[in-house]
C-alpha atoms as a PDB file:
ATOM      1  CA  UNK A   1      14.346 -45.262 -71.513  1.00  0.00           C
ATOM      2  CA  UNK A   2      13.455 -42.536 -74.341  1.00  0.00           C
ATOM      3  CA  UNK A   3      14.633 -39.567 -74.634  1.00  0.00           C
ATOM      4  CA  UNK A   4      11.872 -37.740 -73.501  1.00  0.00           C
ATOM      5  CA  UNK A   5      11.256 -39.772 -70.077  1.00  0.00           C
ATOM      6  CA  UNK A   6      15.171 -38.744 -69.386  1.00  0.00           C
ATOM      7  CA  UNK A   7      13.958 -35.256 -69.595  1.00  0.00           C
ATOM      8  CA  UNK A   8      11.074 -35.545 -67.363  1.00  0.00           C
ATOM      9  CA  UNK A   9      13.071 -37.466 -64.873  1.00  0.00           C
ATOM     10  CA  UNK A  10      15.893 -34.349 -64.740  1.00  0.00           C
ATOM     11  CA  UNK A  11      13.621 -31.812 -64.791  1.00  0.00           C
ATOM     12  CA  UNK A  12      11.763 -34.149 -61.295  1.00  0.00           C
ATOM     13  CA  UNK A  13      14.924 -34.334 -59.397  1.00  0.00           C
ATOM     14  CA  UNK A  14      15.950 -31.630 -56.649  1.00  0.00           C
ATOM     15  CA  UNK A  15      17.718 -28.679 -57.214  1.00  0.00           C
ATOM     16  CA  UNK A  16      19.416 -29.677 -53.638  1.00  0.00           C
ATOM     17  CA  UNK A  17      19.542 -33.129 -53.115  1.00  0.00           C
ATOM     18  CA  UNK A  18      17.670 -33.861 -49.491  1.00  0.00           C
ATOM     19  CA  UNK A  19      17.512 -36.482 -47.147  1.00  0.00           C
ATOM     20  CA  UNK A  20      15.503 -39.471 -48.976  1.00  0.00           C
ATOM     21  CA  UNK A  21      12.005 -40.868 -46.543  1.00  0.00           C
ATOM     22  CA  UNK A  22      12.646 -37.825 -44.733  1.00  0.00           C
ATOM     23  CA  UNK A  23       8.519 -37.981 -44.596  1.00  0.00           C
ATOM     24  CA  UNK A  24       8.862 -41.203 -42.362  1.00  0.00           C
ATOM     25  CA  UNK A  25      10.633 -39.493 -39.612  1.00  0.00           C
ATOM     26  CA  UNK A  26       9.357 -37.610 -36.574  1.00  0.00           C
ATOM     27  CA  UNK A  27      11.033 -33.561 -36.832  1.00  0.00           C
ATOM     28  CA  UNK A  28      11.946 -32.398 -33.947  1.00  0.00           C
ATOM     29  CA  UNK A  29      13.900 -29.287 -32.754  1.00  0.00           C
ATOM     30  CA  UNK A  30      16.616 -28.246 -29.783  1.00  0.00           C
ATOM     31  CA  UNK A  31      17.910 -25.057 -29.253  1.00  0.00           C
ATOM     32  CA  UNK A  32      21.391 -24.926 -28.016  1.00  0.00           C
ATOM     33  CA  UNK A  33      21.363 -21.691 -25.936  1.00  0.00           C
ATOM     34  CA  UNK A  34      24.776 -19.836 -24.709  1.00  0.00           C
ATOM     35  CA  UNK A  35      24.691 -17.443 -22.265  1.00  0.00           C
ATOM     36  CA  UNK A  36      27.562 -15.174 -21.354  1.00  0.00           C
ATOM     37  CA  UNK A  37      29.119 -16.279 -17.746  1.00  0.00           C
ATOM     38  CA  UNK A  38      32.246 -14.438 -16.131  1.00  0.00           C
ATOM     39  CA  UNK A  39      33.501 -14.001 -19.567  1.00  0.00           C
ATOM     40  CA  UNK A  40      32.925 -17.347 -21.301  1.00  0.00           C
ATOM     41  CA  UNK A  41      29.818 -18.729 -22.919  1.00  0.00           C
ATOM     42  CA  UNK A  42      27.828 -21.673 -20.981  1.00  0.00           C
ATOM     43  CA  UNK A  43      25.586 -24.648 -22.682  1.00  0.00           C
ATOM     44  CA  UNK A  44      22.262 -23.676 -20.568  1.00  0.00           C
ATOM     45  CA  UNK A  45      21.153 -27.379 -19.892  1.00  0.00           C
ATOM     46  CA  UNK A  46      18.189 -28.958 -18.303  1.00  0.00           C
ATOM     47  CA  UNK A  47      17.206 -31.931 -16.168  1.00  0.00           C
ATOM     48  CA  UNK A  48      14.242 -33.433 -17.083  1.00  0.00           C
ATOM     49  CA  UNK A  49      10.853 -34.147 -14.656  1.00  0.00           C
ATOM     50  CA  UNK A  50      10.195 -37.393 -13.047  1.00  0.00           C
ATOM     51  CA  UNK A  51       6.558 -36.630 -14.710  1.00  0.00           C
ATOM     52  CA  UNK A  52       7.813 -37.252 -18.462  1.00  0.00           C
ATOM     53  CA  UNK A  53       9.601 -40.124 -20.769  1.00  0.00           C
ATOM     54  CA  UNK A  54      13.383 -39.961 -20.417  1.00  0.00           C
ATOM     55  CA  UNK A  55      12.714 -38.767 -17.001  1.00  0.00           C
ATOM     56  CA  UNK A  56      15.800 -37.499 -14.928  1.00  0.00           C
ATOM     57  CA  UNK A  57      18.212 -37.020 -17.987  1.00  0.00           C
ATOM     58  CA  UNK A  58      19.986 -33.958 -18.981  1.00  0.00           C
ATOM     59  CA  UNK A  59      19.249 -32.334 -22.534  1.00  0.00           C
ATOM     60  CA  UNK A  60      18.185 -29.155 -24.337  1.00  0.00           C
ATOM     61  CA  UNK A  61      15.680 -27.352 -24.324  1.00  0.00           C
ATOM     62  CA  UNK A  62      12.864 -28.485 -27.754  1.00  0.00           C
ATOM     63  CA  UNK A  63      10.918 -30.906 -28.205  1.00  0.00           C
ATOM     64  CA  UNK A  64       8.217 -32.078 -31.683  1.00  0.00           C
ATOM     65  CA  UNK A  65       7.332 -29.875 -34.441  1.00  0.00           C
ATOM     66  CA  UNK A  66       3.700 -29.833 -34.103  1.00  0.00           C
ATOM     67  CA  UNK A  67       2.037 -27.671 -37.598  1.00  0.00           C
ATOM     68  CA  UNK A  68      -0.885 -26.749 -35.780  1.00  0.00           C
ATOM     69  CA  UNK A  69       1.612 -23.836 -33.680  1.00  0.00           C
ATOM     70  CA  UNK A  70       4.851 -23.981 -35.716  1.00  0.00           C
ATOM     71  CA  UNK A  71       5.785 -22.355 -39.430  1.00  0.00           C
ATOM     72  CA  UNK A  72       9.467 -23.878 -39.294  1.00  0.00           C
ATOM     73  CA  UNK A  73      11.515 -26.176 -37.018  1.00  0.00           C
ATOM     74  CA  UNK A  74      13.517 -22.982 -35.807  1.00  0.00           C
ATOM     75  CA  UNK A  75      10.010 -21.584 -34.314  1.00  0.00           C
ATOM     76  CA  UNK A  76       9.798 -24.936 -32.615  1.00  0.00           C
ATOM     77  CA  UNK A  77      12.699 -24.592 -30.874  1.00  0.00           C
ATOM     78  CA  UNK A  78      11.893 -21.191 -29.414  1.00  0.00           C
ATOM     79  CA  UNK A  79       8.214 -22.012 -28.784  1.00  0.00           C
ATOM     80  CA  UNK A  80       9.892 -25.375 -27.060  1.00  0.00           C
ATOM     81  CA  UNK A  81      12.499 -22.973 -25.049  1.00  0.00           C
ATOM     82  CA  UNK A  82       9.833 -20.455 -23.418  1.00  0.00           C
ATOM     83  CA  UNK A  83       7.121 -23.494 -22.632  1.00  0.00           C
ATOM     84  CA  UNK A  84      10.119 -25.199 -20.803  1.00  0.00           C
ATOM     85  CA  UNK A  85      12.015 -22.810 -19.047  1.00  0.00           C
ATOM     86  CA  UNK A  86       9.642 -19.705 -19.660  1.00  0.00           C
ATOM     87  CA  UNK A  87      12.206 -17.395 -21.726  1.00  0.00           C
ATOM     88  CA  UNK A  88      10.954 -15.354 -24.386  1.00  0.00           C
ATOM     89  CA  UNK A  89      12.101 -15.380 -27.499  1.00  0.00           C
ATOM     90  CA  UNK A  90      12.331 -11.349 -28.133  1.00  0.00           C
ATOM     91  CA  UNK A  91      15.789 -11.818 -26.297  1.00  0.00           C
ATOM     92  CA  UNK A  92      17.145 -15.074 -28.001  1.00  0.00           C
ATOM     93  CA  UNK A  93      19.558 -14.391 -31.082  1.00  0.00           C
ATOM     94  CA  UNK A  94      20.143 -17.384 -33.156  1.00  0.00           C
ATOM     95  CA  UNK A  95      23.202 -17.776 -34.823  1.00  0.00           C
ATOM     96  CA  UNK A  96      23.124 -20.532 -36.811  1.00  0.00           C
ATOM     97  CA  UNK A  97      22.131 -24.326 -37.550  1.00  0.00           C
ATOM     98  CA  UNK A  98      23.899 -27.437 -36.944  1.00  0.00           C
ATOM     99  CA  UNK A  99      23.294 -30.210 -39.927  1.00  0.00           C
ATOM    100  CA  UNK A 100      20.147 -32.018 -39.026  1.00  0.00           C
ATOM    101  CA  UNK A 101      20.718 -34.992 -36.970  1.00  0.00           C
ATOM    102  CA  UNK A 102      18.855 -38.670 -38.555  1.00  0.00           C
ATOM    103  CA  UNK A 103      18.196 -40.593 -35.598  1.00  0.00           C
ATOM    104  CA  UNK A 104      17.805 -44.349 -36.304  1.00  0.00           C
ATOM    105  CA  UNK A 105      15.289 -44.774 -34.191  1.00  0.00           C
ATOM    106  CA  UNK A 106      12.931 -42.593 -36.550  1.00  0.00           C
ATOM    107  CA  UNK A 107      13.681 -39.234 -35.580  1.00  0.00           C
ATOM    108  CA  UNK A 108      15.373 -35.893 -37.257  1.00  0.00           C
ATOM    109  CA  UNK A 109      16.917 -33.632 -35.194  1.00  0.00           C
ATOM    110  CA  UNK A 110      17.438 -29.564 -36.177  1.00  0.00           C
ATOM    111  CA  UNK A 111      19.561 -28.220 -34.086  1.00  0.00           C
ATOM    112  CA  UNK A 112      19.958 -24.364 -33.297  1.00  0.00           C
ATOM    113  CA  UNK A 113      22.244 -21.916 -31.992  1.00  0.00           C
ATOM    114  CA  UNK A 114      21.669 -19.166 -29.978  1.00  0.00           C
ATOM    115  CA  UNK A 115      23.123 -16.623 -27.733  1.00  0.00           C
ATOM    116  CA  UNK A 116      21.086 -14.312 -25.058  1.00  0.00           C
ATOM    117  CA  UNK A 117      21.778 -12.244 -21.907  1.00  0.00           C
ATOM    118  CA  UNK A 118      19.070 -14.392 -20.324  1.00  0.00           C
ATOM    119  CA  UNK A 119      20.599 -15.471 -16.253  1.00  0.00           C
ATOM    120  CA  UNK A 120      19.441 -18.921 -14.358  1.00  0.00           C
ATOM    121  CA  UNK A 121      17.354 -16.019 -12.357  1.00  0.00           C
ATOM    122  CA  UNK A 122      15.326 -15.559 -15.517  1.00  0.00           C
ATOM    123  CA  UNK A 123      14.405 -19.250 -15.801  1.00  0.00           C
ATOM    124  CA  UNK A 124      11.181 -20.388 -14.689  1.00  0.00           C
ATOM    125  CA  UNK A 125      11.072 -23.610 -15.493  1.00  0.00           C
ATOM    126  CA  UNK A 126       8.134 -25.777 -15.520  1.00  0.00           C
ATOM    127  CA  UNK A 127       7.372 -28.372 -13.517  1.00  0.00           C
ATOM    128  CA  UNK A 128       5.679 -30.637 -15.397  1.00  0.00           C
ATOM    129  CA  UNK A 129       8.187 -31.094 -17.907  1.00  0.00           C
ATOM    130  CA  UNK A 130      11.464 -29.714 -16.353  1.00  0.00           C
ATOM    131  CA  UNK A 131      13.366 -30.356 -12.872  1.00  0.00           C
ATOM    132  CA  UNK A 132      15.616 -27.886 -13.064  1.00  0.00           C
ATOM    133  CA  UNK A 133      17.733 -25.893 -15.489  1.00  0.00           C
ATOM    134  CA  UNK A 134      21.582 -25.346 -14.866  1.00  0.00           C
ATOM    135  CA  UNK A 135      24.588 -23.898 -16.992  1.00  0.00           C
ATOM    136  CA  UNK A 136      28.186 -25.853 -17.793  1.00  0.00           C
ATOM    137  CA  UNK A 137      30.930 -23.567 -20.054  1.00  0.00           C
ATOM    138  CA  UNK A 138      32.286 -24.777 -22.614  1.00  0.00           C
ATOM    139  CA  UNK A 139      35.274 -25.157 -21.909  1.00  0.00           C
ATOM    140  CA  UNK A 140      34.290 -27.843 -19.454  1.00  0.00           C
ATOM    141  CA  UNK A 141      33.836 -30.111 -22.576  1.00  0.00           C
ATOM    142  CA  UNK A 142      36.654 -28.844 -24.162  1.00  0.00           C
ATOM    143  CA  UNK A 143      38.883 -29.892 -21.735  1.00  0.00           C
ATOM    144  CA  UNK A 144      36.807 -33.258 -20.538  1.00  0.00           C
ATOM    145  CA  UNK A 145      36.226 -35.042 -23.766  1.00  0.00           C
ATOM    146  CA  UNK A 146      33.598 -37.479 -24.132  1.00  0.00           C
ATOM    147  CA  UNK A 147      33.880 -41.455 -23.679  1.00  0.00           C
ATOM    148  CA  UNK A 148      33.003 -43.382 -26.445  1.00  0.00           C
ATOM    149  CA  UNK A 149      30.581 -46.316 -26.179  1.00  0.00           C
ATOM    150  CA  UNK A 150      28.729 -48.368 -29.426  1.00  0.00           C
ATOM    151  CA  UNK A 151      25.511 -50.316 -29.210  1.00  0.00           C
ATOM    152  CA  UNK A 152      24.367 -52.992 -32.272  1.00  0.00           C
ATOM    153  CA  UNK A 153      20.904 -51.730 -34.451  1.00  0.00           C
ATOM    154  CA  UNK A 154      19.114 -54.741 -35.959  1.00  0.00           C
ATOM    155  CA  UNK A 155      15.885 -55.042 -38.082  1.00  0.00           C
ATOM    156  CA  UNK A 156      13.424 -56.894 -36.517  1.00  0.00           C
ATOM    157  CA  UNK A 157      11.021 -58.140 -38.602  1.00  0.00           C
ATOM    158  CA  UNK A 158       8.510 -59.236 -35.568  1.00  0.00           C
ATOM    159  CA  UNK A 159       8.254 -58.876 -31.973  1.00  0.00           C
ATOM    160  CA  UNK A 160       6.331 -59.692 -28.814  1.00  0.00           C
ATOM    161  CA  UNK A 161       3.001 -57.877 -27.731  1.00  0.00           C
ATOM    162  CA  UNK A 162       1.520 -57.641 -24.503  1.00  0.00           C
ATOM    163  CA  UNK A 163      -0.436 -60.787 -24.597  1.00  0.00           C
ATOM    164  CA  UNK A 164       2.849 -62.435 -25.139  1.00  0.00           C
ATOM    165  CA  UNK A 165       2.422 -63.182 -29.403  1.00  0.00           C
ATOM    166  CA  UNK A 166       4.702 -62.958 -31.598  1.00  0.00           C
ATOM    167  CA  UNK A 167       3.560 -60.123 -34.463  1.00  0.00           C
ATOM    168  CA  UNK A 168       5.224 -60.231 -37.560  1.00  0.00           C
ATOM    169  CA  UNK A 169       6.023 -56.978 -39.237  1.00  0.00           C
ATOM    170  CA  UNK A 170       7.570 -58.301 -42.332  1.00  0.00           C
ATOM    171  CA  UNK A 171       6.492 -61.624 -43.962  1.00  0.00           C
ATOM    172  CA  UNK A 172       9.781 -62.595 -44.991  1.00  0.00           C
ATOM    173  CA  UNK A 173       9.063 -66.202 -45.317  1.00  0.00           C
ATOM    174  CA  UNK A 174       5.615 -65.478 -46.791  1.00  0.00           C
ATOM    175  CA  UNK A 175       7.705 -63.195 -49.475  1.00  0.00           C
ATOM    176  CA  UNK A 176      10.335 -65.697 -50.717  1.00  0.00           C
ATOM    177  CA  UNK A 177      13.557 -63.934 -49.215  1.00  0.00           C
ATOM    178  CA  UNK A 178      15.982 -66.029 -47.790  1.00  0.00           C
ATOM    179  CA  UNK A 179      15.749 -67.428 -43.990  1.00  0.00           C
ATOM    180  CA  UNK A 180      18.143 -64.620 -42.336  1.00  0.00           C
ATOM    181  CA  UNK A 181      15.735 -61.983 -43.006  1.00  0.00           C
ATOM    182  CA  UNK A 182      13.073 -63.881 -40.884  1.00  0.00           C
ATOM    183  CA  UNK A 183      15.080 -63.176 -37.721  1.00  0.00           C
ATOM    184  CA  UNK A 184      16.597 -59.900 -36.726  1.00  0.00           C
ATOM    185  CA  UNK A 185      19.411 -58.931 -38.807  1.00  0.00           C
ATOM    186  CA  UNK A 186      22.112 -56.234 -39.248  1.00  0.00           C
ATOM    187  CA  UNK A 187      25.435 -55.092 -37.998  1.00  0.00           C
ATOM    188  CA  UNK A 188      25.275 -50.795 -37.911  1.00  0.00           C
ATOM    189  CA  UNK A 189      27.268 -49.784 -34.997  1.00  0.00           C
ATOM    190  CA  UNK A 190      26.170 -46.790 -33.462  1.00  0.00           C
ATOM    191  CA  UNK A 191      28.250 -44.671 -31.450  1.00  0.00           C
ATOM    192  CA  UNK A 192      27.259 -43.228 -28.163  1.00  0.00           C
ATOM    193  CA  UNK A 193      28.926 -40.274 -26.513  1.00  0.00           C
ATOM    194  CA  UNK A 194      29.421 -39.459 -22.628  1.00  0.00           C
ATOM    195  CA  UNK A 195      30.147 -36.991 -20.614  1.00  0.00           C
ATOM    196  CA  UNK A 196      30.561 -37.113 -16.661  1.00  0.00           C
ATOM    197  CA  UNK A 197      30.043 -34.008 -15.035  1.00  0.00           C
ATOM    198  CA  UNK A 198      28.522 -32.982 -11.775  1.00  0.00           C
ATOM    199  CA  UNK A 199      24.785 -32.802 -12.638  1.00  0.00           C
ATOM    200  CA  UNK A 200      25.121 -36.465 -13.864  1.00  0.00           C
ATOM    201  CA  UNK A 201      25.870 -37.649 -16.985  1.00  0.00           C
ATOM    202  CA  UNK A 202      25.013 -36.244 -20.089  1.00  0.00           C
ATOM    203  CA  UNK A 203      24.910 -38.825 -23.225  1.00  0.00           C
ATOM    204  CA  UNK A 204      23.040 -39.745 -26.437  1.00  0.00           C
ATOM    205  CA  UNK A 205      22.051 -36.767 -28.928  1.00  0.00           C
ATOM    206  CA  UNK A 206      22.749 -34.107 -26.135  1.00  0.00           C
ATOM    207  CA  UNK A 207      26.303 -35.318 -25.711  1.00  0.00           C
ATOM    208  CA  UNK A 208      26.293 -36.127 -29.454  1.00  0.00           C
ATOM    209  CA  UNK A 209      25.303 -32.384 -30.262  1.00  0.00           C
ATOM    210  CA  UNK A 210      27.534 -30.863 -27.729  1.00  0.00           C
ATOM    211  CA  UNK A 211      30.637 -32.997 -29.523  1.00  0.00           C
ATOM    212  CA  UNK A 212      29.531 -31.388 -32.780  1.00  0.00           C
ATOM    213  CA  UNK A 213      29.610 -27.714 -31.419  1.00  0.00           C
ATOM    214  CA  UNK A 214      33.132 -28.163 -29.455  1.00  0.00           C
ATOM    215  CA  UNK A 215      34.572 -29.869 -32.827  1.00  0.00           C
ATOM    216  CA  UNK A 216      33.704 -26.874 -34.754  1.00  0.00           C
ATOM    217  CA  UNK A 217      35.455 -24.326 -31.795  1.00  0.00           C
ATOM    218  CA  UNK A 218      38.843 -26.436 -32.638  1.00  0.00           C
ATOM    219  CA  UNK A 219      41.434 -23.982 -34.409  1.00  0.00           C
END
């Protein structure tokens, strides 16, 4: 390599080194909301509708950055929080940002923190998307850590349609590369977190995010 290319290839990389095929994954944004309860702060949670995927499960309030309404991922979150549960986001103070969250299965997560004097009163949740909203402090998960659970993610280079034929994704065979790689392969072990409480459980990247928040409370 000559000099010169060296030059042009440090002047090309980041000042801040990001998160590489970042453009392959679907942004999305929650907003963790805590709202002041006789004097402690409560996760405001919801369940979700019987109408929509993941139906029944417990999670925050956000949803997909969509560029047609949202400048930034934090605007998604809000504009998420007031189509859900119908607060406003003149009253919601963010405090901060959790690191974003890669999801294997081809999502990024941006997580924010807020606090607001918002009550379950306030909530008008919507139908269509939400069953019903509900509050659990903190402490609750500080005291009732989560179980720990893994699951196996493979590469699958083909699978099955509707009509029952095989479609291959990658042509490993066709490419030269050696047999394993023409059947699913891989070993990552992801880790999934639990928590029982009495609106059902609460597990994947809620119960992963709410881990994250009650780690950083730890003196």
């Amino acid at each position: 390599m000559q000099n010169e290319e060296l030059q042009n290839l440090k002047k090309s990389l980041p000042m801040v080194p990001g998160i590489q095929g970042i453009d392959e994954y679907m942004p999305a944004a929650v907003l963790v909301l805590l709202l002041p309860i006789e004097n402690e702060y409560h996760f405001l949670l919801q369940k979700r509708s019987a109408f929509i995927s993941q139906a029944g499960e417990i999670c925050f309030p956000g949803g997909k950055y969509d560029p047609k309404k949202d400048i930034s991922l934090r605007q998604t979150a809000l504009r998420e929080t007031e189509e859900e549960l119908g607060l406003c986001s003149d009253k919601i103070s963010i405090i901060g940002q959790l690191d974003t969250l890669v999801v294997p299965l081809g999502k990024t997560i941006d997580t924010f923190i807020a606090t607001a004097d918002y009550t379950l009163a306030d909530i008008k949740s919507n139908p269509a998307e939400v069953d019903h909203a509900f509050t659990l402090p903190i402490s609750f998960f500080e005291k009732n850590p989560p179980s720990t659970y893994n699951v196996i993610l493979k590469n699958h280079p083909s699978y099955i349609n509707r009509q029952h034929e095989e479609v291959y994704l990658f042509p490993a065979k066709e490419l030269g590369l050696p047999s394993q790689y023409q059947k699913p392969w891989g070993q990552f072990r992801q880790r999934i977190f639990t928590y029982q409480t009495n609106e059902g459980i609460i597990w994947g990247l809620t119960a992963r995010i709410i881990r994250d928040i009650c780690s950083k409370l730890l003196p």
